[in-house]
C-alpha atoms as a PDB file:
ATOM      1  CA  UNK A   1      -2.507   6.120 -23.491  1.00  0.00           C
ATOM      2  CA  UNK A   2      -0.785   9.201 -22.730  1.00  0.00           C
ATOM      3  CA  UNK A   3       2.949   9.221 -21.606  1.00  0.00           C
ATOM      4  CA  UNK A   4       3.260   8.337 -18.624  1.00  0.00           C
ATOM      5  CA  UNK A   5       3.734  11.617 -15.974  1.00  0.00           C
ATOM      6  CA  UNK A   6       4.384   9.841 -12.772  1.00  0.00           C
ATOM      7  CA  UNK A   7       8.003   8.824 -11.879  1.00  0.00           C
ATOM      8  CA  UNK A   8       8.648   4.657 -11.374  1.00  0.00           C
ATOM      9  CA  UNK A   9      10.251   3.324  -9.652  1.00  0.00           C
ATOM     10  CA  UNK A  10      12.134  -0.476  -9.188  1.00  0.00           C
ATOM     11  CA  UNK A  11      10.750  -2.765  -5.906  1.00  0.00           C
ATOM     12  CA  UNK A  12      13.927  -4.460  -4.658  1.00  0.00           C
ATOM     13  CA  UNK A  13      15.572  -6.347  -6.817  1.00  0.00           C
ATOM     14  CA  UNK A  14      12.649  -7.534  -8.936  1.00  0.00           C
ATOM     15  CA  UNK A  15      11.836  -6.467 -12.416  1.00  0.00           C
ATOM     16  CA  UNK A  16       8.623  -4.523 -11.321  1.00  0.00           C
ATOM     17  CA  UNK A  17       9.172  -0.583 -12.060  1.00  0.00           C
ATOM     18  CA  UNK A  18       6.008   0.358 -10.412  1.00  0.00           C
ATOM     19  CA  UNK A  19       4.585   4.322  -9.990  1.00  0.00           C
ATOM     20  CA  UNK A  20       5.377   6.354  -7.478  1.00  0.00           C
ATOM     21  CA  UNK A  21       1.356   6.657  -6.445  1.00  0.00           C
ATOM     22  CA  UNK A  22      -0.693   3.571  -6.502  1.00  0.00           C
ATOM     23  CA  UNK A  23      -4.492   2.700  -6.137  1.00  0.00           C
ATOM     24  CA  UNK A  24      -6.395   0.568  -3.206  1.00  0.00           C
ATOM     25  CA  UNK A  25      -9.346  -0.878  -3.522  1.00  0.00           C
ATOM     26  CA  UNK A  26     -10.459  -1.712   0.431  1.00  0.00           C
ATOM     27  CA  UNK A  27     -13.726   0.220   0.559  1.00  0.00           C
ATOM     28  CA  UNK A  28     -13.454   2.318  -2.307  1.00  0.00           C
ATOM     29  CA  UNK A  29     -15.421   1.323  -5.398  1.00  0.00           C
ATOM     30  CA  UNK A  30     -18.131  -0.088  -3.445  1.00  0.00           C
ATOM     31  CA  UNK A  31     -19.370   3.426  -2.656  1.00  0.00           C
ATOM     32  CA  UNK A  32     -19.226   4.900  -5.867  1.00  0.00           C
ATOM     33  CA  UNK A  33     -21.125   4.776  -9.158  1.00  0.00           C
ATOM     34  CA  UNK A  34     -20.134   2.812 -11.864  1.00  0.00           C
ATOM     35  CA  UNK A  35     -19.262   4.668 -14.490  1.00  0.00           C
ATOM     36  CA  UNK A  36     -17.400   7.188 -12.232  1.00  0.00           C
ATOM     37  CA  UNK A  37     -15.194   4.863 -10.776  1.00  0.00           C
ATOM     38  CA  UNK A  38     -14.519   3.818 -14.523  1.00  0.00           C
ATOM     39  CA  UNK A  39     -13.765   7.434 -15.112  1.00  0.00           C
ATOM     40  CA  UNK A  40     -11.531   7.837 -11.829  1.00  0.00           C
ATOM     41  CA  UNK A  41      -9.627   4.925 -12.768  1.00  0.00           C
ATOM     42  CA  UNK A  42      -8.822   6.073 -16.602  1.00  0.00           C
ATOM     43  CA  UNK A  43      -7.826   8.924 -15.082  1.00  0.00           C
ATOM     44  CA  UNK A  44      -5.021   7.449 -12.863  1.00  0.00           C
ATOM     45  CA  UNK A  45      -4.106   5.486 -15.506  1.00  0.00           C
ATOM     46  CA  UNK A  46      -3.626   8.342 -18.370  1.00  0.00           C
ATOM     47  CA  UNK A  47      -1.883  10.262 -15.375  1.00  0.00           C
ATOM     48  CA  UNK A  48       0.890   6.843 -15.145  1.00  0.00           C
ATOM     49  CA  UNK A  49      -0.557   4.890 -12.164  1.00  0.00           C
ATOM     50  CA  UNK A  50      -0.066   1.494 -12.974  1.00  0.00           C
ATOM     51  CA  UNK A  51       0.169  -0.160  -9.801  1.00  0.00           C
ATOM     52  CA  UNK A  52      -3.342  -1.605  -8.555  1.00  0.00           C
ATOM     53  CA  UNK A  53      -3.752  -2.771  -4.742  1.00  0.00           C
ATOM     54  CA  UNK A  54      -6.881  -5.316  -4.583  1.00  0.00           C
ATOM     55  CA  UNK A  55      -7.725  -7.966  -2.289  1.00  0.00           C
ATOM     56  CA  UNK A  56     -10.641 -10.353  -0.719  1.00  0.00           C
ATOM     57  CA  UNK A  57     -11.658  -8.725   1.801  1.00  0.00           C
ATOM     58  CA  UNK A  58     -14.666 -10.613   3.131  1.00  0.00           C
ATOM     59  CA  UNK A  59     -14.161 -12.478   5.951  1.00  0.00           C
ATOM     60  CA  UNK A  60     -15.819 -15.625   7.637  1.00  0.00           C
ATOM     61  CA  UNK A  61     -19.217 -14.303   9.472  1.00  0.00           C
ATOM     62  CA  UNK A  62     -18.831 -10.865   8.232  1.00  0.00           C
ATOM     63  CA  UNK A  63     -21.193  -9.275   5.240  1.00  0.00           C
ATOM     64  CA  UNK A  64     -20.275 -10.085   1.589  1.00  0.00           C
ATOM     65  CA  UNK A  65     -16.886  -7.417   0.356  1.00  0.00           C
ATOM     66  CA  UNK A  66     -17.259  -6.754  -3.276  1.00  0.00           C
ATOM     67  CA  UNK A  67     -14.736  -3.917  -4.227  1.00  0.00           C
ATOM     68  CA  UNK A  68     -12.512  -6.504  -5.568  1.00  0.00           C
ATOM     69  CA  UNK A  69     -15.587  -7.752  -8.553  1.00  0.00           C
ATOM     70  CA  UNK A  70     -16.245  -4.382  -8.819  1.00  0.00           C
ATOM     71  CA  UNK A  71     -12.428  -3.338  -9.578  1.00  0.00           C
ATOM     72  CA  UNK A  72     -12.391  -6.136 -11.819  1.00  0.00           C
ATOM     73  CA  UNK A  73     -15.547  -5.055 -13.903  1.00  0.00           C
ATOM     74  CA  UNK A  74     -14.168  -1.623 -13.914  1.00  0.00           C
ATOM     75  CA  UNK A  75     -10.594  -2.575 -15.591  1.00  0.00           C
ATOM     76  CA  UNK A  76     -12.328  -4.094 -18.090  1.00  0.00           C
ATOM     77  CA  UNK A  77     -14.918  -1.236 -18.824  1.00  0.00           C
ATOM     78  CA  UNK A  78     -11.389   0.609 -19.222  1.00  0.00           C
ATOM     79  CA  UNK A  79     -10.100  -1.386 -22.008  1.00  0.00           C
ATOM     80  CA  UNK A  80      -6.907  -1.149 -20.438  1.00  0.00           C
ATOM     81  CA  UNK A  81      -4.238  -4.168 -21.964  1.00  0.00           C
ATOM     82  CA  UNK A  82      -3.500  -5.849 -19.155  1.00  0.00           C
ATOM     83  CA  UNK A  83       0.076  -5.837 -19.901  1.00  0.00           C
ATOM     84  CA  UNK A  84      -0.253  -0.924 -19.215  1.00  0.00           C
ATOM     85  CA  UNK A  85      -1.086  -2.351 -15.462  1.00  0.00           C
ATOM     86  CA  UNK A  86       0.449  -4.053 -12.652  1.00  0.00           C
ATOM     87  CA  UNK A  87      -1.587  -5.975 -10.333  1.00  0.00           C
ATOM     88  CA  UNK A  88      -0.819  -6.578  -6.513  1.00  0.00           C
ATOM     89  CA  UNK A  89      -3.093  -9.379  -4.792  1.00  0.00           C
ATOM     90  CA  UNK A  90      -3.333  -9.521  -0.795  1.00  0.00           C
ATOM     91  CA  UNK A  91      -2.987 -13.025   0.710  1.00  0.00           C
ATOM     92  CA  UNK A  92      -3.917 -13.926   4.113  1.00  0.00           C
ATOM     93  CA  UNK A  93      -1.809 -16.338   6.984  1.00  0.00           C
ATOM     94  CA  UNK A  94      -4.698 -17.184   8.106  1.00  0.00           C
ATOM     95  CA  UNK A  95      -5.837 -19.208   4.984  1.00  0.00           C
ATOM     96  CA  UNK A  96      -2.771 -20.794   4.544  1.00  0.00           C
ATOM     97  CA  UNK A  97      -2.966 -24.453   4.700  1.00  0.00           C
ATOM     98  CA  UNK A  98      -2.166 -28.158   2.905  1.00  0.00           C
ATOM     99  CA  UNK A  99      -2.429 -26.698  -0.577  1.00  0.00           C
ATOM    100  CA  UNK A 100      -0.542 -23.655   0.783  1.00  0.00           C
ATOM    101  CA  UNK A 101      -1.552 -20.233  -1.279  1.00  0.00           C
ATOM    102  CA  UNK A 102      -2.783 -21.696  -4.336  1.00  0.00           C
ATOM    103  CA  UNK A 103      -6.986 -21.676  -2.953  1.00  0.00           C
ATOM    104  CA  UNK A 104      -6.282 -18.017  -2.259  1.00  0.00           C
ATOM    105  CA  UNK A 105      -4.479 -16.488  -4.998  1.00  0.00           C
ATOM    106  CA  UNK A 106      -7.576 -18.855  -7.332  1.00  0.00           C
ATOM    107  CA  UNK A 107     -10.409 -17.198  -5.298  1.00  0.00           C
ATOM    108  CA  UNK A 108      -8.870 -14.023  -6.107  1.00  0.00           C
ATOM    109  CA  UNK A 109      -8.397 -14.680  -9.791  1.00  0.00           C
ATOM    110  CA  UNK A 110     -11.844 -16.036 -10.690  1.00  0.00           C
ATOM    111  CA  UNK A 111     -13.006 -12.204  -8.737  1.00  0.00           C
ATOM    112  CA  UNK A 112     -11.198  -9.971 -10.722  1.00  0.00           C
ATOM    113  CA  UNK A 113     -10.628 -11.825 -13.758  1.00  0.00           C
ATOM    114  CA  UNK A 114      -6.817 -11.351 -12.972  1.00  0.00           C
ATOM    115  CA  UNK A 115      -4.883 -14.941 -14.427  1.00  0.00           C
ATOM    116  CA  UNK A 116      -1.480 -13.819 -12.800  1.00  0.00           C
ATOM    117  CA  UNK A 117      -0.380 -11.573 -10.064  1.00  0.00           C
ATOM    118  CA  UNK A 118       2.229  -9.349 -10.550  1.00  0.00           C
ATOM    119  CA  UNK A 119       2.946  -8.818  -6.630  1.00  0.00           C
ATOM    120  CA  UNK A 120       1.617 -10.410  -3.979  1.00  0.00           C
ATOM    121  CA  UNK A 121       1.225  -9.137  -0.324  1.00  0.00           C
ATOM    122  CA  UNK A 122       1.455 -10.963   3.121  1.00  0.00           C
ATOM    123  CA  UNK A 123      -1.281 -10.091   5.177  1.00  0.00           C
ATOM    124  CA  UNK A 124       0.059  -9.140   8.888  1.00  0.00           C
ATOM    125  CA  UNK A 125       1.551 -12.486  10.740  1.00  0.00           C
ATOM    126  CA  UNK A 126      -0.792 -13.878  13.573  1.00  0.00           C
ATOM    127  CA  UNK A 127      -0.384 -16.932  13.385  1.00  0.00           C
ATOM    128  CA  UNK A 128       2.317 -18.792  15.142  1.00  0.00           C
ATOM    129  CA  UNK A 129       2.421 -22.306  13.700  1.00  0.00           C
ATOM    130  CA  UNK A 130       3.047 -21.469   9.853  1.00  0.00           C
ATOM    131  CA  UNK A 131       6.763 -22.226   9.421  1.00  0.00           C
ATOM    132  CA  UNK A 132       8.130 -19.286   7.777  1.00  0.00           C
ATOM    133  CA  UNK A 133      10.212 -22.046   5.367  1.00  0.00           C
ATOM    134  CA  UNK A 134       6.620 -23.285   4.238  1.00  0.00           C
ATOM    135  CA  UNK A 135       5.612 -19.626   3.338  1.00  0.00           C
ATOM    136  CA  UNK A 136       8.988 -19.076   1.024  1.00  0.00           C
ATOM    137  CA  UNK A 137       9.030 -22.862  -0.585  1.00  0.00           C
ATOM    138  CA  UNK A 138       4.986 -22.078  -1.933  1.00  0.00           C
ATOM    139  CA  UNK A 139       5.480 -18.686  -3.006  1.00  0.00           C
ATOM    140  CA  UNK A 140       8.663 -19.526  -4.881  1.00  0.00           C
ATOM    141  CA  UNK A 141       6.324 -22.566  -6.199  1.00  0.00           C
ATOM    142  CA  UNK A 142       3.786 -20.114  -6.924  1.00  0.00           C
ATOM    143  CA  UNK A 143       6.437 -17.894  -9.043  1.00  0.00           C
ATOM    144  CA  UNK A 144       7.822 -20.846 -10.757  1.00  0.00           C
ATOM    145  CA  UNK A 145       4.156 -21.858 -12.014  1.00  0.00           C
ATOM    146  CA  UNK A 146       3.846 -17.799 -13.530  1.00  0.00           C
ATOM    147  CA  UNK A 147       1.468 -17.051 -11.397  1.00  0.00           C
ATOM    148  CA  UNK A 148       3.057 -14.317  -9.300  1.00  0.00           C
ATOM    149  CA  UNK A 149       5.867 -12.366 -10.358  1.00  0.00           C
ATOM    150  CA  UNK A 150       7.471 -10.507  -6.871  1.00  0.00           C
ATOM    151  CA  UNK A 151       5.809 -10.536  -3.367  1.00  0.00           C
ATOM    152  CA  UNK A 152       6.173  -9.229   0.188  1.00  0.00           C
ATOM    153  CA  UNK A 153       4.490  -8.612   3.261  1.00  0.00           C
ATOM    154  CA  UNK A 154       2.688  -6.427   5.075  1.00  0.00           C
ATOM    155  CA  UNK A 155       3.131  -4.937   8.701  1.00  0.00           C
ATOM    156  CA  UNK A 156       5.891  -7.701   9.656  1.00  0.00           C
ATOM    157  CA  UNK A 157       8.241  -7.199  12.365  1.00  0.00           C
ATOM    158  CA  UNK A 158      11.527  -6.246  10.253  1.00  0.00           C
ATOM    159  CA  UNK A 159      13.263  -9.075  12.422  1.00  0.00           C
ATOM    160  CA  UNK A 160      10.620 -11.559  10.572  1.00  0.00           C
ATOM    161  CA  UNK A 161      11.532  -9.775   7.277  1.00  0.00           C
ATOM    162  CA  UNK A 162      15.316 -10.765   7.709  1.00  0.00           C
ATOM    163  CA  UNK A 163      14.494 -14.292   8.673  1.00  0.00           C
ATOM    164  CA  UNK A 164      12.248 -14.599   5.011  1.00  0.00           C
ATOM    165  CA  UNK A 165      15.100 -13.238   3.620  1.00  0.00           C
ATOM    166  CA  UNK A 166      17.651 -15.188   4.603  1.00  0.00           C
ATOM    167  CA  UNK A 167      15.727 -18.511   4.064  1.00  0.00           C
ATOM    168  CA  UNK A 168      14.752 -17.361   0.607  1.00  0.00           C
ATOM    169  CA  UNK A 169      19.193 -17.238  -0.009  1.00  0.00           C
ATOM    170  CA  UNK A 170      19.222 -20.484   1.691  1.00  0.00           C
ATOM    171  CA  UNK A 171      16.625 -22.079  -0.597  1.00  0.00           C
ATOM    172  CA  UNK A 172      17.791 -20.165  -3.746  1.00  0.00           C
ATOM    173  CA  UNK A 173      14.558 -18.707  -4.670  1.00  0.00           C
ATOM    174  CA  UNK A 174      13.074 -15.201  -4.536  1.00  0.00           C
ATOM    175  CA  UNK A 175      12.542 -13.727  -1.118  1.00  0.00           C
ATOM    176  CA  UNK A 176      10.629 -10.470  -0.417  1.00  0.00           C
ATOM    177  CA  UNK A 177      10.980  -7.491  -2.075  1.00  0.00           C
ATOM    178  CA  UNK A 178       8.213  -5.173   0.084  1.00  0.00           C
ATOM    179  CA  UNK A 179       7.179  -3.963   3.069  1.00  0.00           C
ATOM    180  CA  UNK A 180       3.650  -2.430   2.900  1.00  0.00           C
ATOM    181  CA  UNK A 181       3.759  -0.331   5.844  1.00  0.00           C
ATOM    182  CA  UNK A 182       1.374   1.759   7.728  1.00  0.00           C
ATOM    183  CA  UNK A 183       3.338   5.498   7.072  1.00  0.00           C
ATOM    184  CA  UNK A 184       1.927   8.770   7.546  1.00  0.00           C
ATOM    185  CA  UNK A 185       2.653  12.459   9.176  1.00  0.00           C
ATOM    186  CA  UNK A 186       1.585  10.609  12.224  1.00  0.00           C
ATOM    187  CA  UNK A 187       2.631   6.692  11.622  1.00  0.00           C
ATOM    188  CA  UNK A 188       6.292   6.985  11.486  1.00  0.00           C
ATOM    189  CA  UNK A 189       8.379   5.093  14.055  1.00  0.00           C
ATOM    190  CA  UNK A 190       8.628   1.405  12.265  1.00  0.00           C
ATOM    191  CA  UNK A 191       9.025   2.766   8.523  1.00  0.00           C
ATOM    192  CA  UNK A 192      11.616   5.863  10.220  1.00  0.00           C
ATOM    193  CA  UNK A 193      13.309   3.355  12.768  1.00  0.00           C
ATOM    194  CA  UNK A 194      16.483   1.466  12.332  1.00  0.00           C
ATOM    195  CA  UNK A 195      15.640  -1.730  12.580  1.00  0.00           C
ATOM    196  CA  UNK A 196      13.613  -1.181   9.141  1.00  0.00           C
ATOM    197  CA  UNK A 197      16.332   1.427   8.381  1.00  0.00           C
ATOM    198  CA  UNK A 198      19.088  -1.710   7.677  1.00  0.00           C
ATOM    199  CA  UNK A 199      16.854  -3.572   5.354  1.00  0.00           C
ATOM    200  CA  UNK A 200      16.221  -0.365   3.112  1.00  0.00           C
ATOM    201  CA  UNK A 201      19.842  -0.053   2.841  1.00  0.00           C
ATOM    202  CA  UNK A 202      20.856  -3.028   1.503  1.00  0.00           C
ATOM    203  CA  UNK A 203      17.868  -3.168  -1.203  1.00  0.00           C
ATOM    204  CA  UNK A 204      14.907  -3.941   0.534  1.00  0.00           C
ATOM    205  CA  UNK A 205      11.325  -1.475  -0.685  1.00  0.00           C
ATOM    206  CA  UNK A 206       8.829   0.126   1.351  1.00  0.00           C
ATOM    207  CA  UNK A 207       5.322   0.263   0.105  1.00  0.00           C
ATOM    208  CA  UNK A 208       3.171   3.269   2.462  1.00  0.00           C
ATOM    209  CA  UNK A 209      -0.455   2.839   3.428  1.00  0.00           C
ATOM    210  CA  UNK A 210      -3.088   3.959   5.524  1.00  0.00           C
ATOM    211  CA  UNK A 211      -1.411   7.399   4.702  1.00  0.00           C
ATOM    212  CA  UNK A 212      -4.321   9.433   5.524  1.00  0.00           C
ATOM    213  CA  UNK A 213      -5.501   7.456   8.636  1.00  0.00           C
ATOM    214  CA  UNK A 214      -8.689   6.467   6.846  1.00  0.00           C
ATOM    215  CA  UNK A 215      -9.502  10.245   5.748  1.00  0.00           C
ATOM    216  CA  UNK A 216      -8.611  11.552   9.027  1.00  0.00           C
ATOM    217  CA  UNK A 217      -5.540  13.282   7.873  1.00  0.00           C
ATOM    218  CA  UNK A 218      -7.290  15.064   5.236  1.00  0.00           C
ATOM    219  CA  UNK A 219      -9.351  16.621   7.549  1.00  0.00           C
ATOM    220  CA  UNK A 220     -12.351  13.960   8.295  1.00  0.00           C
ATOM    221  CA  UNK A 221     -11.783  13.566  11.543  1.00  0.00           C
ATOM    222  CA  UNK A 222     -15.260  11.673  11.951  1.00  0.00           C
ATOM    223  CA  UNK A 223     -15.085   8.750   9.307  1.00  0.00           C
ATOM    224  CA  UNK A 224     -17.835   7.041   8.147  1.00  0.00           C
ATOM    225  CA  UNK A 225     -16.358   4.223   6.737  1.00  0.00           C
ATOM    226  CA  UNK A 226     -13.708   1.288   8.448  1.00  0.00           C
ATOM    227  CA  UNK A 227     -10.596   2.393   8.942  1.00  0.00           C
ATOM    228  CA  UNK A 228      -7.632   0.420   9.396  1.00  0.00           C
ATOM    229  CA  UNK A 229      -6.229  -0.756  13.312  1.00  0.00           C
ATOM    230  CA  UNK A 230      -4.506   1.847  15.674  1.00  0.00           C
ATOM    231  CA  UNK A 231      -1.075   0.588  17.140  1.00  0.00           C
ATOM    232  CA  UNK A 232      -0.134   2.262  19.904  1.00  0.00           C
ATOM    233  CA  UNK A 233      -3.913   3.831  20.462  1.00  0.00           C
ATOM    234  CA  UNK A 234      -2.969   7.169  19.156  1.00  0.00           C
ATOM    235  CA  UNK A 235      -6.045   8.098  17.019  1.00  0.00           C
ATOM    236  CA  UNK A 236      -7.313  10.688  19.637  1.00  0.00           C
ATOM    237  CA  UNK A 237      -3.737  12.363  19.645  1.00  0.00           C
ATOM    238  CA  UNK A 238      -4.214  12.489  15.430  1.00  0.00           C
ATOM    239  CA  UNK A 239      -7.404  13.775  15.680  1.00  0.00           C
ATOM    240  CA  UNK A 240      -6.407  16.666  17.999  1.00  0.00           C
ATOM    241  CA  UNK A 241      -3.354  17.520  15.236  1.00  0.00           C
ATOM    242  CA  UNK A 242      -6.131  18.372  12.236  1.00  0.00           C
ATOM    243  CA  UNK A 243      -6.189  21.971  13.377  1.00  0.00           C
ATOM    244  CA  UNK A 244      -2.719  22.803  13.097  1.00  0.00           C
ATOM    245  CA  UNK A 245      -2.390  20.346  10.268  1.00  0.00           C
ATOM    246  CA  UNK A 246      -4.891  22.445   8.213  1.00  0.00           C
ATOM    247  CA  UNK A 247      -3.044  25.774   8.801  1.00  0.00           C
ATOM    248  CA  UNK A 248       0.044  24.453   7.828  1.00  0.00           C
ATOM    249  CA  UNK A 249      -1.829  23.381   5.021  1.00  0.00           C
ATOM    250  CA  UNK A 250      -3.144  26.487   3.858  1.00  0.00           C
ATOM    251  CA  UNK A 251       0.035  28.542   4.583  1.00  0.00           C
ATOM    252  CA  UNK A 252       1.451  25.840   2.224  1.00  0.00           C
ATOM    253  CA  UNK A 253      -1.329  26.986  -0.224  1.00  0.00           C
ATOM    254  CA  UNK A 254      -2.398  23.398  -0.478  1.00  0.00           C
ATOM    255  CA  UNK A 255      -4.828  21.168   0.998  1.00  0.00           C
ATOM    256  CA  UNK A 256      -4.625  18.389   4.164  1.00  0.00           C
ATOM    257  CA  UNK A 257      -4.423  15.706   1.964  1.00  0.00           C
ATOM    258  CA  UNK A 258      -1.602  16.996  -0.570  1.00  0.00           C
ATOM    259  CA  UNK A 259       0.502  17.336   2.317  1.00  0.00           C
ATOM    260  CA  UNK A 260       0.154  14.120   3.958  1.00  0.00           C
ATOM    261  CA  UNK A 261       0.516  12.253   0.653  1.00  0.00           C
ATOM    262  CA  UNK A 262       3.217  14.591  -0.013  1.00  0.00           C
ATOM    263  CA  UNK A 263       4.863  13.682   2.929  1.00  0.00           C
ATOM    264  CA  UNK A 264       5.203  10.287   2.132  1.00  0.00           C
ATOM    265  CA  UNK A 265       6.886  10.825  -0.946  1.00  0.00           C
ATOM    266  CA  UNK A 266      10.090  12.049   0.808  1.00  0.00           C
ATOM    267  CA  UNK A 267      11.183   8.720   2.262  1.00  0.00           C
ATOM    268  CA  UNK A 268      13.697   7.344   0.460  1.00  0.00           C
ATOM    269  CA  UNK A 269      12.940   3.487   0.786  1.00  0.00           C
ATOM    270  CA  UNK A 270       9.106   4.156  -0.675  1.00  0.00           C
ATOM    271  CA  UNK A 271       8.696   3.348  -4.218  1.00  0.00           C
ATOM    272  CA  UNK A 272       4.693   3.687  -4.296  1.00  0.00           C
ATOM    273  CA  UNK A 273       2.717   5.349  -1.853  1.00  0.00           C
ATOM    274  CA  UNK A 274      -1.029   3.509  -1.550  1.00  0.00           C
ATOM    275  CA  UNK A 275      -3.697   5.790  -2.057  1.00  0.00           C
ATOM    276  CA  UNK A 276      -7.830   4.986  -1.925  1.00  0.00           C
ATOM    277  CA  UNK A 277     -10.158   7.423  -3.459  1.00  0.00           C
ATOM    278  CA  UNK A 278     -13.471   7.168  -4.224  1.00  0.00           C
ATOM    279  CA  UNK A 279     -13.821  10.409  -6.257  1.00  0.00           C
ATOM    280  CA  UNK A 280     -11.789  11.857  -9.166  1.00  0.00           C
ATOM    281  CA  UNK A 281     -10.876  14.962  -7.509  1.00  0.00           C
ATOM    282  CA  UNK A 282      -9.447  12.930  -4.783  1.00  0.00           C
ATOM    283  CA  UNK A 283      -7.100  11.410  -7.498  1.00  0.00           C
ATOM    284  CA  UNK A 284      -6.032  14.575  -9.022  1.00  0.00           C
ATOM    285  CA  UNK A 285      -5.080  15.810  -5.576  1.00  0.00           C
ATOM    286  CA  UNK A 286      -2.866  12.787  -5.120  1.00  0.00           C
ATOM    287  CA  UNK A 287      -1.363  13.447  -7.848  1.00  0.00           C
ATOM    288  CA  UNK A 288      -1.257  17.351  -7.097  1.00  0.00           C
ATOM    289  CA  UNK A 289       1.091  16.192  -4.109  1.00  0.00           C
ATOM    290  CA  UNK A 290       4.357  15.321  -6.301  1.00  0.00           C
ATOM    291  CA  UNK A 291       4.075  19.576  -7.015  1.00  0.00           C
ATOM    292  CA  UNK A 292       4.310  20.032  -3.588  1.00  0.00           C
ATOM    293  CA  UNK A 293       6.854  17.916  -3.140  1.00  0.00           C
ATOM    294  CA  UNK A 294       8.928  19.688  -6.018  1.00  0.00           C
ATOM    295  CA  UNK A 295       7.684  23.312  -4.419  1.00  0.00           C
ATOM    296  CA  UNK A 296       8.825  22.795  -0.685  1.00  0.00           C
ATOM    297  CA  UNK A 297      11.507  19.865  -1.109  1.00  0.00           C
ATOM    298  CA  UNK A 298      11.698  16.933   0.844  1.00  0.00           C
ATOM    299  CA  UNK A 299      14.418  18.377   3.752  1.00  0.00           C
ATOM    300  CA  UNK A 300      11.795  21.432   4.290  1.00  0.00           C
ATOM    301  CA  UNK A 301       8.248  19.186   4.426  1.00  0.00           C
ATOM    302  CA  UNK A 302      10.017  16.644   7.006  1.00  0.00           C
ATOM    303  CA  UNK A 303      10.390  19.630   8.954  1.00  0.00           C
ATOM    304  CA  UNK A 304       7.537  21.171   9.132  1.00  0.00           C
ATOM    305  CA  UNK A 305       6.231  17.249   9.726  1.00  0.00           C
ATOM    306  CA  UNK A 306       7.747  16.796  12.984  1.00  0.00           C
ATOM    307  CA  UNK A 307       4.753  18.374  15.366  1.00  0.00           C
ATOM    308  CA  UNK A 308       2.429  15.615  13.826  1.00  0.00           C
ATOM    309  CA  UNK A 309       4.610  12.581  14.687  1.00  0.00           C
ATOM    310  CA  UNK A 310       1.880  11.080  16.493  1.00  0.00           C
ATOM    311  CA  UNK A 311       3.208   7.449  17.758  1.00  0.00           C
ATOM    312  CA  UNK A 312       6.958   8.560  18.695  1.00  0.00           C
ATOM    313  CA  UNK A 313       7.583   6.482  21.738  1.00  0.00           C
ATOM    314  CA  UNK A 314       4.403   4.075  21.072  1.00  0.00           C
ATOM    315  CA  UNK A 315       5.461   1.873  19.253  1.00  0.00           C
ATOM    316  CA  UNK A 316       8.150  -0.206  18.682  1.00  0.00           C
ATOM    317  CA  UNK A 317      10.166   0.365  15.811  1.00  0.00           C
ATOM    318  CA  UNK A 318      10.973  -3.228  15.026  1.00  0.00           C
ATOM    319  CA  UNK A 319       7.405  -3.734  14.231  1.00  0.00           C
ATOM    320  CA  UNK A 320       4.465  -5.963  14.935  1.00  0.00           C
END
């Protein structure tokens, strides 16, 4: 493998040193072919990603979600030691029950041929009888028994983050060590605000997603595929910012995408920014954004970002 060209970077206080761009899988390799999603994902990897994002996605009622087989089959086709990659598994409230986690995390082994996790994510909290204690005593079970390494959460409230926290100290076992956060040009209150603001500071890592507003902020302003939910119903206002977004793009000299991705890079709490593509060009672009980055410099690019802070004012910033 070649040496690795991406910075890493450390998520909280765990020993994961993770890249600064990883790879999703929600409804990516289950519209492309084979053996080009094989090819996309050597890419990433000879290029230093070595973070993965995958997850069961199917749920109750719905049609069957694949993309998590399919990223399994492809890592494989790869070769890749599994030891060059880091894995991060998504785990949903709603499934937790009287054998906590474990179900989950088994479903999603036997599907991607994973046997350990090196993070695990939270899916979003709706559920309001699952004791927050019961969450931290069967993940620190879970990390005990090898199976997961690190873990955190994913659109909490940053008030719910402290209270994981703090019972994690109280228990003496591993809390959370990421937030995986919607974060975009437009998404920006809750990562930006200071409720979120205090965690970063005293250790806690960010983890951005939905950075390109499911392809609308790379100038697909009609997507054909599901995108992720809208807090604060600001998706028209996004839409209406692609114009200006693509001449500051090309005055830039670089493309929609590059600059939103680009974008993310310059907060300092985000040690991986979550990326989907289903094509390798879309992967060398992400990449492409780290030049940008080093061209303009973070001061000048969250400049020129301020006219496409969409959800200023519609959202709180302590979160869902």
């Amino acid at each position: 493998m070649s040496p690795t060209l991406l910075p890493r970077r450390r998520v909280g206080s765990s020993d994961l040193e993770v890249s600064q761009l990883s790879l999703g899988s929600w409804h990516t390799f289950d519209r492309m072919d084979f053996a080009d999603a094989v090819a996309m994902v050597r890419h990433a990897l000879d290029q230093g990603v070595n973070l993965f994002d995958v997850g069961v996605y199917g749920m109750p009622g719905m049609p069957p979600v694949f993309t998590d087989v399919l990223w399994g089959a492809i890592m494989r086709a790869v070769g890749v030691p599994r030891a060059d990659y880091l894995a991060s598994v998504k785990l949903w409230i709603e499934g937790f029950g009287a054998e906590g986690f474990a179900p989950q995390l088994e479903n999603a082994f036997l599907r991607t041929g994973l046997e350990h996790a090196d993070l695990v994510i939270l899916g979003d909290l709706r559920r309001d009888d699952v004791r927050l204690e019961d969450l931290v005593g069967d993940l620190a079970a879970l990390t005990e028994a090898g199976l997961i390494r690190a873990w955190g959460v994913n659109n909490w409230s940053a008030s719910n983050v402290r209270a994981l926290r703090r019972i994690a100290a109280e228990q003496g076992v591993p809390g959370p060590q990421i937030a995986q956060l919607k974060y975009s040009l437009a998404r920006r209150s809750i990562p930006d605000g200071e409720p979120f603001a205090e965690l970063f500071a005293d250790g806690f890592a960010m983890q951005a997603s939905d950075v390109l507003e499911g392809g609308i902020l790379a100038g697909r302003t009609a997507p054909e595929r599901e995108i992720g939910r809208d807090p604060g119903g600001i998706r028209d206002a996004i839409v209406a910012t692609v114009p200006a977004l693509t001449r500051l793009a090309d005055k830039l000299g670089t493309t929609c995408a590059q600059l939103a991705v680009a974008f993310t890079l310059t907060h300092p709490a985000n040690v991986t920014t979550l990326v989907g593509a289903s094509r390798l060009e879309q992967v060398r672009q992400n990449i492409g954004a780290l030049e940008l980055l080093r061209r303009v410099g973070a001061e000048e690019l969250r400049a020129l970002a301020e006219p496409f802070w969409a959800d200023r004012d519609a959202v709180d910033p302590e979160g869902p």
